[in-house]
N, C-alpha and C. Protein backbone atom coordinates (compact mmCIF):
# COMPACT_ATOMS: atom_id res chain seq x y z
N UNK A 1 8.54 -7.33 30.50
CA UNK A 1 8.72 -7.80 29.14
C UNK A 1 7.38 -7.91 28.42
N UNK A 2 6.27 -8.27 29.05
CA UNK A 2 5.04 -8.65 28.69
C UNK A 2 4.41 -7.12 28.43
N UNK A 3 5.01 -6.45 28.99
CA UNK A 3 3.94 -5.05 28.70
C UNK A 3 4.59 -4.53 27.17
N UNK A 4 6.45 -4.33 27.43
CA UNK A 4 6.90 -4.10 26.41
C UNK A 4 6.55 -4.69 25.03
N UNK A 5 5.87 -6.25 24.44
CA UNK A 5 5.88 -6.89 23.85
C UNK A 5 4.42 -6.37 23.41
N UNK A 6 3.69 -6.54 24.37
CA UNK A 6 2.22 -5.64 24.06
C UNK A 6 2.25 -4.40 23.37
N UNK A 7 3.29 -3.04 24.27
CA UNK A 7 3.18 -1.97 23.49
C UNK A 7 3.84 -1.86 22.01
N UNK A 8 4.42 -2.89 21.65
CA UNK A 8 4.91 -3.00 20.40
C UNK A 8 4.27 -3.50 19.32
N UNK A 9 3.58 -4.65 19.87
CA UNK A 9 2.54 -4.84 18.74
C UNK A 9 1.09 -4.28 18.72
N UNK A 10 0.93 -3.46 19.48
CA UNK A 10 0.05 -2.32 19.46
C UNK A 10 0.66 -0.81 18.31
N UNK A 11 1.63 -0.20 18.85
CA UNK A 11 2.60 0.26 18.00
C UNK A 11 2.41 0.06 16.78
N UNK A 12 2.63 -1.50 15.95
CA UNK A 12 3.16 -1.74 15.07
C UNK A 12 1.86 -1.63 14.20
N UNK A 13 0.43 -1.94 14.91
CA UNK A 13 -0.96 -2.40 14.16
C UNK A 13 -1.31 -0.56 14.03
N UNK A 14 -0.97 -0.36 14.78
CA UNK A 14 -1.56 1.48 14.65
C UNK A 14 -0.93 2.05 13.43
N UNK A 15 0.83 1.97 13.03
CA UNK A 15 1.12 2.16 12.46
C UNK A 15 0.94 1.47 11.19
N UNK A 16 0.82 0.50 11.34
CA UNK A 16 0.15 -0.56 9.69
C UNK A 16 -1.17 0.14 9.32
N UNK A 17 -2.13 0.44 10.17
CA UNK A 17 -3.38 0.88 9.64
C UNK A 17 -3.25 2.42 9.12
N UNK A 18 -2.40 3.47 9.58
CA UNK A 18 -1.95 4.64 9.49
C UNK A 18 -1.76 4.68 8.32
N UNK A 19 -0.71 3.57 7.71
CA UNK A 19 0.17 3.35 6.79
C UNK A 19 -0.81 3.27 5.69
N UNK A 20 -1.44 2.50 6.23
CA UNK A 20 -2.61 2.48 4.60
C UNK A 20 -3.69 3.71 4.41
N UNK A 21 -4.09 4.36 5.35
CA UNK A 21 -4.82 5.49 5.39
C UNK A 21 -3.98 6.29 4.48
N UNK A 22 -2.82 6.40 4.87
CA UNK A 22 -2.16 7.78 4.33
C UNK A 22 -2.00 6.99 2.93
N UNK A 23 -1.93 6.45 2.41
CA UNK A 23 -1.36 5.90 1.03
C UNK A 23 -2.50 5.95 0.03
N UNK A 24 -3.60 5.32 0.31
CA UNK A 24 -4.82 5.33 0.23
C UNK A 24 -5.52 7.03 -0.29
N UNK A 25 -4.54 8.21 0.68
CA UNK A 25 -5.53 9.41 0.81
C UNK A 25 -4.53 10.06 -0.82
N UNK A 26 -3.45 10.07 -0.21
CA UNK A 26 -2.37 10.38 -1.54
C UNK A 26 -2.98 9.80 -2.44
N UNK A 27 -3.39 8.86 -2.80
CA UNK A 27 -3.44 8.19 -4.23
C UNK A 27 -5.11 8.70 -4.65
N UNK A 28 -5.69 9.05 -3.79
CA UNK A 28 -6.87 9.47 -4.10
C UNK A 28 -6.63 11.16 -4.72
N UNK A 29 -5.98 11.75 -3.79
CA UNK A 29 -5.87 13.12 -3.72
C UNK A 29 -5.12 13.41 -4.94
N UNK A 30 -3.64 12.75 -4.89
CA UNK A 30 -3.04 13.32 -5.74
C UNK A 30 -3.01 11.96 -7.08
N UNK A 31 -3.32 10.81 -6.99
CA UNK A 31 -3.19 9.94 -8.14
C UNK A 31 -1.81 9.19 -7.74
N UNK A 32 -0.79 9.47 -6.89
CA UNK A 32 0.44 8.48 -6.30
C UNK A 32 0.93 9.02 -5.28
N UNK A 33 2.20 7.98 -4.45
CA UNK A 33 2.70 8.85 -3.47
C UNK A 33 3.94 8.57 -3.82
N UNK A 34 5.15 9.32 -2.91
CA UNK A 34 6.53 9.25 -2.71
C UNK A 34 7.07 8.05 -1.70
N UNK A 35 8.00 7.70 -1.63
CA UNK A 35 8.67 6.75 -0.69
C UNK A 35 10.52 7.22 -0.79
N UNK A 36 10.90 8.42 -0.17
CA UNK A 36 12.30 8.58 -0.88
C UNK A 36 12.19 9.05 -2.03
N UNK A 37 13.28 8.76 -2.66
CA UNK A 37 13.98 9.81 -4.30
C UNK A 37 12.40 8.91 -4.93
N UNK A 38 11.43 7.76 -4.75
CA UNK A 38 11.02 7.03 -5.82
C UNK A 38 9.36 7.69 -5.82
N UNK A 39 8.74 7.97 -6.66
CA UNK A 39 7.30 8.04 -6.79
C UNK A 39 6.30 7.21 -7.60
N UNK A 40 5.61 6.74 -7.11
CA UNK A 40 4.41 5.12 -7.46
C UNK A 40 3.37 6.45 -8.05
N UNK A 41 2.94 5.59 -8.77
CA UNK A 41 1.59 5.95 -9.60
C UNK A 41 1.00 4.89 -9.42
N UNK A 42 -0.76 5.11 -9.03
CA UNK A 42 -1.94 4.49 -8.71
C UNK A 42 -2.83 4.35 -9.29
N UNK A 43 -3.61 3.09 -9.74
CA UNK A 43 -4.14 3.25 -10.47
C UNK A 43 -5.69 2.68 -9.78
N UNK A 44 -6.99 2.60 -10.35
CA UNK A 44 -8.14 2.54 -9.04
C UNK A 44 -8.52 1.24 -10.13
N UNK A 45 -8.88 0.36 -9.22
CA UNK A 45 -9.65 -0.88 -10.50
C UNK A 45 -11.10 -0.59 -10.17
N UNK A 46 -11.44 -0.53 -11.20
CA UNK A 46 -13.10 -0.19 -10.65
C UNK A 46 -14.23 -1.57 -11.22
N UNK A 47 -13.48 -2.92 -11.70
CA UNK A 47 -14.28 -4.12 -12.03
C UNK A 47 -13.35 -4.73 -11.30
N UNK A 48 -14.11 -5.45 -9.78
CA UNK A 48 -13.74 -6.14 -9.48
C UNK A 48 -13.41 -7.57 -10.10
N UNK A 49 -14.11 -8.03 -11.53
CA UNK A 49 -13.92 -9.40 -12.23
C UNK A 49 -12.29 -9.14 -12.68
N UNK A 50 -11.94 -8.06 -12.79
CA UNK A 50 -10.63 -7.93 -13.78
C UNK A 50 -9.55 -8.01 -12.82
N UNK A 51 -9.94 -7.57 -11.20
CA UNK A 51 -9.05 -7.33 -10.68
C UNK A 51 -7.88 -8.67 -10.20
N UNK A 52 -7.80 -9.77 -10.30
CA UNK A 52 -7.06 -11.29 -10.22
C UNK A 52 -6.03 -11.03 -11.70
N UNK A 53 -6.84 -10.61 -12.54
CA UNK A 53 -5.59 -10.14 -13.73
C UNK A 53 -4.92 -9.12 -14.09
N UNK A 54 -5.51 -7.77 -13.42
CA UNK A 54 -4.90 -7.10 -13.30
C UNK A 54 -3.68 -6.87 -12.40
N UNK A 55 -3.76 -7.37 -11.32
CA UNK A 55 -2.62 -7.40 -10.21
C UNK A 55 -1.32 -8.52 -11.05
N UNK A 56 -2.11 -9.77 -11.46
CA UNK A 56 -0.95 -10.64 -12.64
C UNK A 56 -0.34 -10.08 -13.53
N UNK A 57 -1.13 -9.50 -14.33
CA UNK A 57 -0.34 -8.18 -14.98
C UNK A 57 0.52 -7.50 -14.44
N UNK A 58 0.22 -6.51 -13.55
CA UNK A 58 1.22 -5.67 -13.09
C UNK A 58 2.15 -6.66 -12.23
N UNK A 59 2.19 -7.57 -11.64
CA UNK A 59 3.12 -8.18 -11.30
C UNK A 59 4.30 -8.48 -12.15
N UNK A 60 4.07 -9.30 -13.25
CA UNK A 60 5.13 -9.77 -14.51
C UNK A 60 5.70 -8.44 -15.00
N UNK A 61 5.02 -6.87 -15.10
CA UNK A 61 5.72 -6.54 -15.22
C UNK A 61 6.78 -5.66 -14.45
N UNK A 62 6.34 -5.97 -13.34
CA UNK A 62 7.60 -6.00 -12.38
C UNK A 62 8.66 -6.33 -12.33
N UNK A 63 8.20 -7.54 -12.76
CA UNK A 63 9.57 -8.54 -12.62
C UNK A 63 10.33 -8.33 -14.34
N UNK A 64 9.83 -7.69 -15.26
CA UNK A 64 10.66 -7.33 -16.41
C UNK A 64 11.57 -6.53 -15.75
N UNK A 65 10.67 -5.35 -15.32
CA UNK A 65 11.44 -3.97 -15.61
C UNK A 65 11.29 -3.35 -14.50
């Protein structure tokens, strides 16, 4: 059980870090990625001072629309 429990959360951290590599390379490469029928557009903050309001921003309007 102890090995199984290990290879899983080994598993799971490989694939979390994967996960952001590849998302990360798409959004560089192409500007968004796919997930299914849906496609995200990315946008790069390049002032970190703005970035606490920018994420507030795009949050609320999440929750509009």
């Amino acid at each position: 059980m102890g090995k199984f429990l290990l290879g899983l959360v080994i598993g799971w951290v490989l694939c979390h870090r994967y996960t952001h590599i590849m998302i990360a390379s798409e959004c560089e490469r192409l500007g968004g990625f796919f997930v299914g029928s849906k496609t995200y557009k990315c946008v790069a903050i390049k002032n970190d001072s703005i970035t606490q309001t920018t994420i507030l921003k795009a949050e609320k309007l999440n929750r509009l629309g």
